[in-house]
PDB file of N, CA and C in Angstrom:
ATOM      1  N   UNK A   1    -105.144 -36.118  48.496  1.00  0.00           N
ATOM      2  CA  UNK A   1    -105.100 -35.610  47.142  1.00  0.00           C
ATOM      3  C   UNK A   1    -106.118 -34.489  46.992  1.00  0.00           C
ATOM      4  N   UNK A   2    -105.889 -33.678  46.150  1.00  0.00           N
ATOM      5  CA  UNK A   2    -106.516 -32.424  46.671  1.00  0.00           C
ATOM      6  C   UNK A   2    -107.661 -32.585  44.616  1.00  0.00           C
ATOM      7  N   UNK A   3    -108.767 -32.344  44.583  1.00  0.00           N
ATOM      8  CA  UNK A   3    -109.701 -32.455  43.258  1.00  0.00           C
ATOM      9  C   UNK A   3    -108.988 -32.147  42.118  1.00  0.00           C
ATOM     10  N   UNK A   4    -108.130 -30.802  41.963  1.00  0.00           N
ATOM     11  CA  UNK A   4    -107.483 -30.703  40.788  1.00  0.00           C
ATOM     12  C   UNK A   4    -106.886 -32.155  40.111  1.00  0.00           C
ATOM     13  N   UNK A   5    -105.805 -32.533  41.243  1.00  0.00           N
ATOM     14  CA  UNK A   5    -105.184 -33.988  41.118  1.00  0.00           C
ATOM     15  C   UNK A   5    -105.858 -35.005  40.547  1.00  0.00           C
ATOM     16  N   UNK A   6    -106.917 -35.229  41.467  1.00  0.00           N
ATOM     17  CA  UNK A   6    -107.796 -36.235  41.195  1.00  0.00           C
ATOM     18  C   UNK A   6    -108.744 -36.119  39.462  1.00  0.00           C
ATOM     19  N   UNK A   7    -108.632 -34.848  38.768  1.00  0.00           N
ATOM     20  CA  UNK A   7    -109.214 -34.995  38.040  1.00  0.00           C
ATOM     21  C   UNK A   7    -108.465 -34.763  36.847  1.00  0.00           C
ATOM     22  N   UNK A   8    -107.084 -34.441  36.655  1.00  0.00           N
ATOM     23  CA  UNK A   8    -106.379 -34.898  35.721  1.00  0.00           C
ATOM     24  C   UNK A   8    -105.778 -36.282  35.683  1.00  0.00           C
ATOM     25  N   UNK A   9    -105.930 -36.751  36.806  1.00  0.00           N
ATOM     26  CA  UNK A   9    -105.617 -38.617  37.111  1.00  0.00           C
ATOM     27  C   UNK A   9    -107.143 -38.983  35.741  1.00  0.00           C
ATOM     28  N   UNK A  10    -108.007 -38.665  36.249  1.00  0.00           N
ATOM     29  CA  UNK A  10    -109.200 -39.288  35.657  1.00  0.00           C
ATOM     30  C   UNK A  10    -108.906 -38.962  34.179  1.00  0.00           C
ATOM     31  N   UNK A  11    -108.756 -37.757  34.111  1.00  0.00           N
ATOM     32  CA  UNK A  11    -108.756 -37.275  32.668  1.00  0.00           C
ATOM     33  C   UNK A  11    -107.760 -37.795  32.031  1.00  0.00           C
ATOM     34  N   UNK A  12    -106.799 -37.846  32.456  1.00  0.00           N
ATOM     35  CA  UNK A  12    -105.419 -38.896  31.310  1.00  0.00           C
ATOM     36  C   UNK A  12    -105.614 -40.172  32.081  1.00  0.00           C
ATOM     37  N   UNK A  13    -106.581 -40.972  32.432  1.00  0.00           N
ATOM     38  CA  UNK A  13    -106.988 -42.601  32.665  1.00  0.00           C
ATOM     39  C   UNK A  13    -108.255 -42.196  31.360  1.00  0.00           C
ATOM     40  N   UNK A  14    -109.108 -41.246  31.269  1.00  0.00           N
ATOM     41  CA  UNK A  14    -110.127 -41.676  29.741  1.00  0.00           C
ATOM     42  C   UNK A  14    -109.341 -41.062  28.837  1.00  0.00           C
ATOM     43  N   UNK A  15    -108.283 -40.768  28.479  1.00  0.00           N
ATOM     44  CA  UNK A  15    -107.648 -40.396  27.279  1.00  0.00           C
ATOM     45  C   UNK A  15    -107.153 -41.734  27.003  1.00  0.00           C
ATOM     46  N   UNK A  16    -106.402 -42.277  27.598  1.00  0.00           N
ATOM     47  CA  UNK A  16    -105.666 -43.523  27.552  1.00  0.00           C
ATOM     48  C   UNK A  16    -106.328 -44.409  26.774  1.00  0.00           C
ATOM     49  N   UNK A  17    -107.491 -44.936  26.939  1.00  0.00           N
ATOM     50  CA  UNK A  17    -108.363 -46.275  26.662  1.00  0.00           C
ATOM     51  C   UNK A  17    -108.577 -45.490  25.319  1.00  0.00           C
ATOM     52  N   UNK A  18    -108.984 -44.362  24.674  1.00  0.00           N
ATOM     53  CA  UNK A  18    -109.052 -44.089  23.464  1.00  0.00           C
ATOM     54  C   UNK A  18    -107.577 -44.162  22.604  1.00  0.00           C
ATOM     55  N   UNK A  19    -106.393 -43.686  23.028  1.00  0.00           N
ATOM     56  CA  UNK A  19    -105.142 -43.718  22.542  1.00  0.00           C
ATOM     57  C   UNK A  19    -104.845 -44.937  21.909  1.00  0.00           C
ATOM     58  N   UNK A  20    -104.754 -46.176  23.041  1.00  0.00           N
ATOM     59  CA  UNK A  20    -105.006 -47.469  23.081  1.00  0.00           C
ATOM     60  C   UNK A  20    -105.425 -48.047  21.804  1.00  0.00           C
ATOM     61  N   UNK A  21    -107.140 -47.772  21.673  1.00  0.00           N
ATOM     62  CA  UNK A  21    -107.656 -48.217  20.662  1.00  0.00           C
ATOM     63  C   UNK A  21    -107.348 -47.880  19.364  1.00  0.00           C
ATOM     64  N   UNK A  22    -106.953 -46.509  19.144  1.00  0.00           N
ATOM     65  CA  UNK A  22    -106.445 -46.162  17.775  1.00  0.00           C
ATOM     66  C   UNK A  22    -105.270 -46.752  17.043  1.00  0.00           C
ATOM     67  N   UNK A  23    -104.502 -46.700  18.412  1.00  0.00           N
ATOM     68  CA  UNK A  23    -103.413 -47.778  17.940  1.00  0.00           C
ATOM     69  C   UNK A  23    -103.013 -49.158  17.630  1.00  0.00           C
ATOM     70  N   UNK A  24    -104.385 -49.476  17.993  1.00  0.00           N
ATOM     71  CA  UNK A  24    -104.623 -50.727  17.733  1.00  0.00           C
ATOM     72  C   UNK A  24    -104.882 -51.107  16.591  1.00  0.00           C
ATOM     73  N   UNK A  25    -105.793 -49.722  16.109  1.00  0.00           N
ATOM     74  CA  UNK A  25    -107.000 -50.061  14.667  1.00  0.00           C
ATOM     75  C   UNK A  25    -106.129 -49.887  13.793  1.00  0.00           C
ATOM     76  N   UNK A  26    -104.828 -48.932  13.838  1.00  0.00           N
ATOM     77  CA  UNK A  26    -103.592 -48.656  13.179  1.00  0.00           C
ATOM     78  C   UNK A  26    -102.844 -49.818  13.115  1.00  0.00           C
ATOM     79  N   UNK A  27    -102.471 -50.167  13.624  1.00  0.00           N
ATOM     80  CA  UNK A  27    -101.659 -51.233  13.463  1.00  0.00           C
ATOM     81  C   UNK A  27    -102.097 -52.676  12.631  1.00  0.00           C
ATOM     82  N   UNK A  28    -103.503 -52.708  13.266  1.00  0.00           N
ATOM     83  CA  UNK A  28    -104.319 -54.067  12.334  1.00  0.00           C
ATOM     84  C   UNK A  28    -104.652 -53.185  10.589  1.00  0.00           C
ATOM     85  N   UNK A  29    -104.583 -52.134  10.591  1.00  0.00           N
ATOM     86  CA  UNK A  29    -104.594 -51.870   9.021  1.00  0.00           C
ATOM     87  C   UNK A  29    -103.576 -51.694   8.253  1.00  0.00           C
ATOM     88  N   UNK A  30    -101.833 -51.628   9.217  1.00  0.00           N
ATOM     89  CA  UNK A  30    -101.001 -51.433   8.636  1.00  0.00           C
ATOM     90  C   UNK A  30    -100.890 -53.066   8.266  1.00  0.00           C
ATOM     91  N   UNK A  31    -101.108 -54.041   9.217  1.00  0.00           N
ATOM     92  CA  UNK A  31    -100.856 -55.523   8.820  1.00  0.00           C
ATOM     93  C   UNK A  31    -101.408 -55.954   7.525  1.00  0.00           C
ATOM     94  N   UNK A  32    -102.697 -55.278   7.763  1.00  0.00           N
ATOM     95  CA  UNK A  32    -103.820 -55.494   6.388  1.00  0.00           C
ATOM     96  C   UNK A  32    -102.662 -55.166   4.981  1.00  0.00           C
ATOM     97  N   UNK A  33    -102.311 -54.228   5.363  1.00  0.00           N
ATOM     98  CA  UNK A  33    -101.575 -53.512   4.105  1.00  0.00           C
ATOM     99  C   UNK A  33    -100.519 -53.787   3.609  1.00  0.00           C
ATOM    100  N   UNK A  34     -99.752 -54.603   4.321  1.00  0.00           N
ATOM    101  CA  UNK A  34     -98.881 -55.649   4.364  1.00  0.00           C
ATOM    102  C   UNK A  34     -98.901 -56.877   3.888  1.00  0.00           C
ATOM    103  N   UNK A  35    -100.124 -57.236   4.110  1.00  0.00           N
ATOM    104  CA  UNK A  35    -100.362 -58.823   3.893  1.00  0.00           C
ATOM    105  C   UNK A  35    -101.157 -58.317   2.078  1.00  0.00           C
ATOM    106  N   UNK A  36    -101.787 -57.645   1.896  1.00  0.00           N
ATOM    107  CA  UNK A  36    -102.410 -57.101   0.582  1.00  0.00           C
ATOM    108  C   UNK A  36    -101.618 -56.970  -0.441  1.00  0.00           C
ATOM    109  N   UNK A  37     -99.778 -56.256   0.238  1.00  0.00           N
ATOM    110  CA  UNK A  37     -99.074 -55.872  -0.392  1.00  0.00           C
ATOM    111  C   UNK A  37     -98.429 -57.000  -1.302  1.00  0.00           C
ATOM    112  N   UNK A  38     -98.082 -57.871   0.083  1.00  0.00           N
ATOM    113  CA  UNK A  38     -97.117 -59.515  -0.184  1.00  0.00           C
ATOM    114  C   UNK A  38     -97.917 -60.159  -1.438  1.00  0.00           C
ATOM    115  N   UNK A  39     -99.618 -60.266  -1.101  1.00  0.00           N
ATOM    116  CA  UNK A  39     -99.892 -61.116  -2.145  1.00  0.00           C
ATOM    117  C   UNK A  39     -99.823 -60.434  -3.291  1.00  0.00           C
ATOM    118  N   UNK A  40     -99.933 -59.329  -3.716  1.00  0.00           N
ATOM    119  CA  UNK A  40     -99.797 -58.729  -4.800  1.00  0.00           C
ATOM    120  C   UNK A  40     -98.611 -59.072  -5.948  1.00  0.00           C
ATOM    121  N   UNK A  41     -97.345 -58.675  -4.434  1.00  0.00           N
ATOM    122  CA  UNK A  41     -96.163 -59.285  -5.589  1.00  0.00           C
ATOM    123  C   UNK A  41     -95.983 -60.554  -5.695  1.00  0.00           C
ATOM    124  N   UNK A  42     -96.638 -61.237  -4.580  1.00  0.00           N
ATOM    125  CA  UNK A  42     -96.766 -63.473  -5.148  1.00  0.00           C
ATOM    126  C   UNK A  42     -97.113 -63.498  -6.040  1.00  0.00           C
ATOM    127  N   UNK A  43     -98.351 -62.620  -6.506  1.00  0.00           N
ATOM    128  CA  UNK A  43     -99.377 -62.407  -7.493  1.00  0.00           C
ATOM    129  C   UNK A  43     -98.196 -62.583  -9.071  1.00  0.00           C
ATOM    130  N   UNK A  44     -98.140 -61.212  -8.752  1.00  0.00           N
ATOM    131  CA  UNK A  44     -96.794 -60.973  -9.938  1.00  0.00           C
ATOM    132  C   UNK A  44     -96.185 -61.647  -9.865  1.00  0.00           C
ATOM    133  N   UNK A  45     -95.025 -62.323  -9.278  1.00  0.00           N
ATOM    134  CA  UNK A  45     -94.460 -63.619  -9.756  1.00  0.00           C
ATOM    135  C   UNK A  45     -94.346 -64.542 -10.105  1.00  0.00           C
ATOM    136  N   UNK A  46     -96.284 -64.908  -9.938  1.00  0.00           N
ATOM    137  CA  UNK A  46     -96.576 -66.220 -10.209  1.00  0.00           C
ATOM    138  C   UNK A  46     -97.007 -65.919 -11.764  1.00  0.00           C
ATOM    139  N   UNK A  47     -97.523 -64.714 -12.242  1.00  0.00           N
ATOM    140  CA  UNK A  47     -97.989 -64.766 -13.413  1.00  0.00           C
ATOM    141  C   UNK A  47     -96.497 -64.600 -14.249  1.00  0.00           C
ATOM    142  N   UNK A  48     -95.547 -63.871 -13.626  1.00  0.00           N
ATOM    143  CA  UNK A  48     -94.543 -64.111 -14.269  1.00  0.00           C
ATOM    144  C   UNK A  48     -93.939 -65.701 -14.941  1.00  0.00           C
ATOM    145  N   UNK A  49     -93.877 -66.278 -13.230  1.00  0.00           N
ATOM    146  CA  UNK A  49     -93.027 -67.448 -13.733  1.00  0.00           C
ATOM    147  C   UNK A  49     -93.883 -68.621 -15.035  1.00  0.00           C
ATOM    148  N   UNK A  50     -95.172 -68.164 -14.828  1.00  0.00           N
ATOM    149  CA  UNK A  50     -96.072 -69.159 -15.660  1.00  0.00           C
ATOM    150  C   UNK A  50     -95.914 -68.393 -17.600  1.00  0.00           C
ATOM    151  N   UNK A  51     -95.761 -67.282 -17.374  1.00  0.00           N
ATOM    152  CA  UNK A  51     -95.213 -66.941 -18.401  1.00  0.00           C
ATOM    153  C   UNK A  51     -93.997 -67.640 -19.504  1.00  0.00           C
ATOM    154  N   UNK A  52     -93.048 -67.524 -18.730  1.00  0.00           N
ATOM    155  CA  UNK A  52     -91.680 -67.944 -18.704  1.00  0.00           C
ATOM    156  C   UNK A  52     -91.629 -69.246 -19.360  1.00  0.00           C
ATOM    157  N   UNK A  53     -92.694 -70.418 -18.566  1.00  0.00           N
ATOM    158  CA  UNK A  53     -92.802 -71.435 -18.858  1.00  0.00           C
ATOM    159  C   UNK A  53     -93.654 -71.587 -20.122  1.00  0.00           C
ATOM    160  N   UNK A  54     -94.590 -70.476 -19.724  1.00  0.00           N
ATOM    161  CA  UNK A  54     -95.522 -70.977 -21.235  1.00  0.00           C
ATOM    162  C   UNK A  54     -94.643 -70.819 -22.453  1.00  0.00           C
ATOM    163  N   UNK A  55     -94.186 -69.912 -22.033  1.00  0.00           N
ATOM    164  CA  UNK A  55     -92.702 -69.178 -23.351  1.00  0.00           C
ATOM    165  C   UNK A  55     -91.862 -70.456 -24.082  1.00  0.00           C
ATOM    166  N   UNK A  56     -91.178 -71.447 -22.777  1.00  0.00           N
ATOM    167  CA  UNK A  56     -90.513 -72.583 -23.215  1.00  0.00           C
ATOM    168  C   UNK A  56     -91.042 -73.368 -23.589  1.00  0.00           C
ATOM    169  N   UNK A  57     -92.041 -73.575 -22.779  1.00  0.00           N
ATOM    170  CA  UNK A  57     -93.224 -74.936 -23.676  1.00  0.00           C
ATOM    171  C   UNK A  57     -93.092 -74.767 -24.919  1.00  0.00           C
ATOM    172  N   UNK A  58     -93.933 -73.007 -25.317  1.00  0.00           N
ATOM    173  CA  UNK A  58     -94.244 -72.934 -27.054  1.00  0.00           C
ATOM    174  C   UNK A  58     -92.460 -73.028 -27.687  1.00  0.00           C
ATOM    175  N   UNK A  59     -91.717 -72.729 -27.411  1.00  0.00           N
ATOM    176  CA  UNK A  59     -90.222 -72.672 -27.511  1.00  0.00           C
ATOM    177  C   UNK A  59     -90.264 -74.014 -27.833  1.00  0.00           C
ATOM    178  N   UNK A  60     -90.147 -75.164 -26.891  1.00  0.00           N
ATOM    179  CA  UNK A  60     -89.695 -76.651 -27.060  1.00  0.00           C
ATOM    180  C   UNK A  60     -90.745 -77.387 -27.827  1.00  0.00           C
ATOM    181  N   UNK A  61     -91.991 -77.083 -28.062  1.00  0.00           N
ATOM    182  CA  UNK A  61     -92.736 -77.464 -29.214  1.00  0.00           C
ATOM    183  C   UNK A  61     -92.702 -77.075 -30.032  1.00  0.00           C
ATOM    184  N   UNK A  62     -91.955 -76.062 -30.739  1.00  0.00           N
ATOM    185  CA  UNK A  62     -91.581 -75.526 -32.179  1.00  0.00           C
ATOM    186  C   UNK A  62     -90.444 -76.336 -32.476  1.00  0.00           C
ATOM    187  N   UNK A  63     -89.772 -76.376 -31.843  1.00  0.00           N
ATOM    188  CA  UNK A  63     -88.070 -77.075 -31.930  1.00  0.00           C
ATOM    189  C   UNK A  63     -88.437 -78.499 -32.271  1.00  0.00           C
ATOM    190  N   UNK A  64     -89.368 -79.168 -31.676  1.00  0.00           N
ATOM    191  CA  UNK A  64     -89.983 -80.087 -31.754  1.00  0.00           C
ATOM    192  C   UNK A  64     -90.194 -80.683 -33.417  1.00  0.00           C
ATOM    193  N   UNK A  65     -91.333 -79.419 -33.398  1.00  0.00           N
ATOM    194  CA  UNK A  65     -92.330 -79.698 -34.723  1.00  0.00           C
ATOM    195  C   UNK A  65     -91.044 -79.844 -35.736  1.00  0.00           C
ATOM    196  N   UNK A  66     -90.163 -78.365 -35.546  1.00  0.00           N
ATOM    197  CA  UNK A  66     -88.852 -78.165 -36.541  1.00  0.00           C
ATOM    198  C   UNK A  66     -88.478 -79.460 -36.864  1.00  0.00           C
ATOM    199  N   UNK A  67     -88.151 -80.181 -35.679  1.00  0.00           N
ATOM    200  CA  UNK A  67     -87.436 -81.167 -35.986  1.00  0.00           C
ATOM    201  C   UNK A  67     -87.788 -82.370 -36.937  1.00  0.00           C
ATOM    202  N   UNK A  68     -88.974 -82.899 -36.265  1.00  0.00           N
ATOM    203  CA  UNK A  68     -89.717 -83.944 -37.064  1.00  0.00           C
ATOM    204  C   UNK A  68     -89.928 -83.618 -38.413  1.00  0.00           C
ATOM    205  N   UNK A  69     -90.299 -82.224 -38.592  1.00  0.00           N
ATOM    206  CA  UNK A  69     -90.347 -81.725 -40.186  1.00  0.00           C
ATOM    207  C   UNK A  69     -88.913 -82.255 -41.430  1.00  0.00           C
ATOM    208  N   UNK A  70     -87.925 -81.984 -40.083  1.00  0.00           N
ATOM    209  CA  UNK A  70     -86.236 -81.827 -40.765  1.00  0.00           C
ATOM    210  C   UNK A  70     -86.218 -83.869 -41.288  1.00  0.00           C
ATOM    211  N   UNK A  71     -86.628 -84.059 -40.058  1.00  0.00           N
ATOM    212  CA  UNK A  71     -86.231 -85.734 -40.441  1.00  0.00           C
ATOM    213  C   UNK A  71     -87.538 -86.128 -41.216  1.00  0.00           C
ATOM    214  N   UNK A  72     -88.183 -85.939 -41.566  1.00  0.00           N
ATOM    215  CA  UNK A  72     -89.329 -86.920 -42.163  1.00  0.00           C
ATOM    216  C   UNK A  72     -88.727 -86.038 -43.686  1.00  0.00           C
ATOM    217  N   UNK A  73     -88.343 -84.600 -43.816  1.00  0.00           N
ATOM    218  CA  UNK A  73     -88.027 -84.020 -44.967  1.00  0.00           C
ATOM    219  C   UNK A  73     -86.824 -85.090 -45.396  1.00  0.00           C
ATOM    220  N   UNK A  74     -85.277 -85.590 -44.619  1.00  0.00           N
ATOM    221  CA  UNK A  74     -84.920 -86.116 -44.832  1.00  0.00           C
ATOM    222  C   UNK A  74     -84.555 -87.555 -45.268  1.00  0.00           C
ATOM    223  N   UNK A  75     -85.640 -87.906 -44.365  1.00  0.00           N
ATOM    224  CA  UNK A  75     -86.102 -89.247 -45.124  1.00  0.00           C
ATOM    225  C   UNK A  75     -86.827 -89.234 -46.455  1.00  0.00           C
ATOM    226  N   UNK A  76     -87.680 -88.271 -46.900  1.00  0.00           N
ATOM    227  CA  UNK A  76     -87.970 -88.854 -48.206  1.00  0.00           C
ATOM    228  C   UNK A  76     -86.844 -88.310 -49.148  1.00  0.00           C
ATOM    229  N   UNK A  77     -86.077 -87.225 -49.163  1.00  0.00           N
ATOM    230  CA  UNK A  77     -84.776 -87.318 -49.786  1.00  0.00           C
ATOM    231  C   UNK A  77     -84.039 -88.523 -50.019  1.00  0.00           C
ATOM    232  N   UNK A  78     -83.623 -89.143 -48.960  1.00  0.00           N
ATOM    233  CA  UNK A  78     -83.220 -90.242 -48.648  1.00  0.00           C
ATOM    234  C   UNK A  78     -83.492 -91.608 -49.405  1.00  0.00           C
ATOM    235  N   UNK A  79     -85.047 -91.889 -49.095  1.00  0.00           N
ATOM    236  CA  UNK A  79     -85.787 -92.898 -50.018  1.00  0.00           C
ATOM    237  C   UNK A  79     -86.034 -92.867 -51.005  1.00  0.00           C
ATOM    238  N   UNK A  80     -86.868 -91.369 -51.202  1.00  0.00           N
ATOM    239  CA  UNK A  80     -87.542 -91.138 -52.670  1.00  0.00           C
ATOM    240  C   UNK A  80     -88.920 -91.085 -51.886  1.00  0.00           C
ATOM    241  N   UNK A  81     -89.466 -91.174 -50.827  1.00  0.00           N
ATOM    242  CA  UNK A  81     -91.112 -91.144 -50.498  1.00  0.00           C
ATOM    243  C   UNK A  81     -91.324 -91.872 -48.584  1.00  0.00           C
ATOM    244  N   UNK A  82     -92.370 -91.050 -48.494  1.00  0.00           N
ATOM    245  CA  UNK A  82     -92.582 -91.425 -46.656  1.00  0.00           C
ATOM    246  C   UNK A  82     -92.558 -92.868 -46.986  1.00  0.00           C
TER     247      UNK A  82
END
């Protein structure tokens, strides 16, 4: 092998080990960014769905209250007094 040879062998063998690493550091920040992303929208869905529910709760405790109001109103119609 004649030095020229020998020293672009060397020179793209220390390019390599840097290439390597970048792509590495790339890739573990695209994961990062990924996994950051996912919880974000869990995030959002969860505050959604707790919404939703809080919504029906206050929903089925009005209907509730409505109701007991309707029958205890009707009972003293009914009787004349609770």
């Amino acid at each position: 092998m004649n030095p020229r040879t020998i020293t672009m062998v060397l020179l793209l063998a220390a390019c390599s080990v840097p290439a390597y690493a970048s792509l590495a550091s790339d890739a573990r920040a695209f994961k990062q960014n990924v996994k950051a992303a996912g919880k974000q929208g869990g995030h959002a869905v969860r505050d959604a769905a707790h919404a939703v529910g809080r919504g029906a709760k206050e929903a089925g405790h009005a209907v509730g209250t409505a109701t007991k109001q309707g029958w205890h109103a009707t009972k003293k119609a009914v009787k004349g007094s609770d």
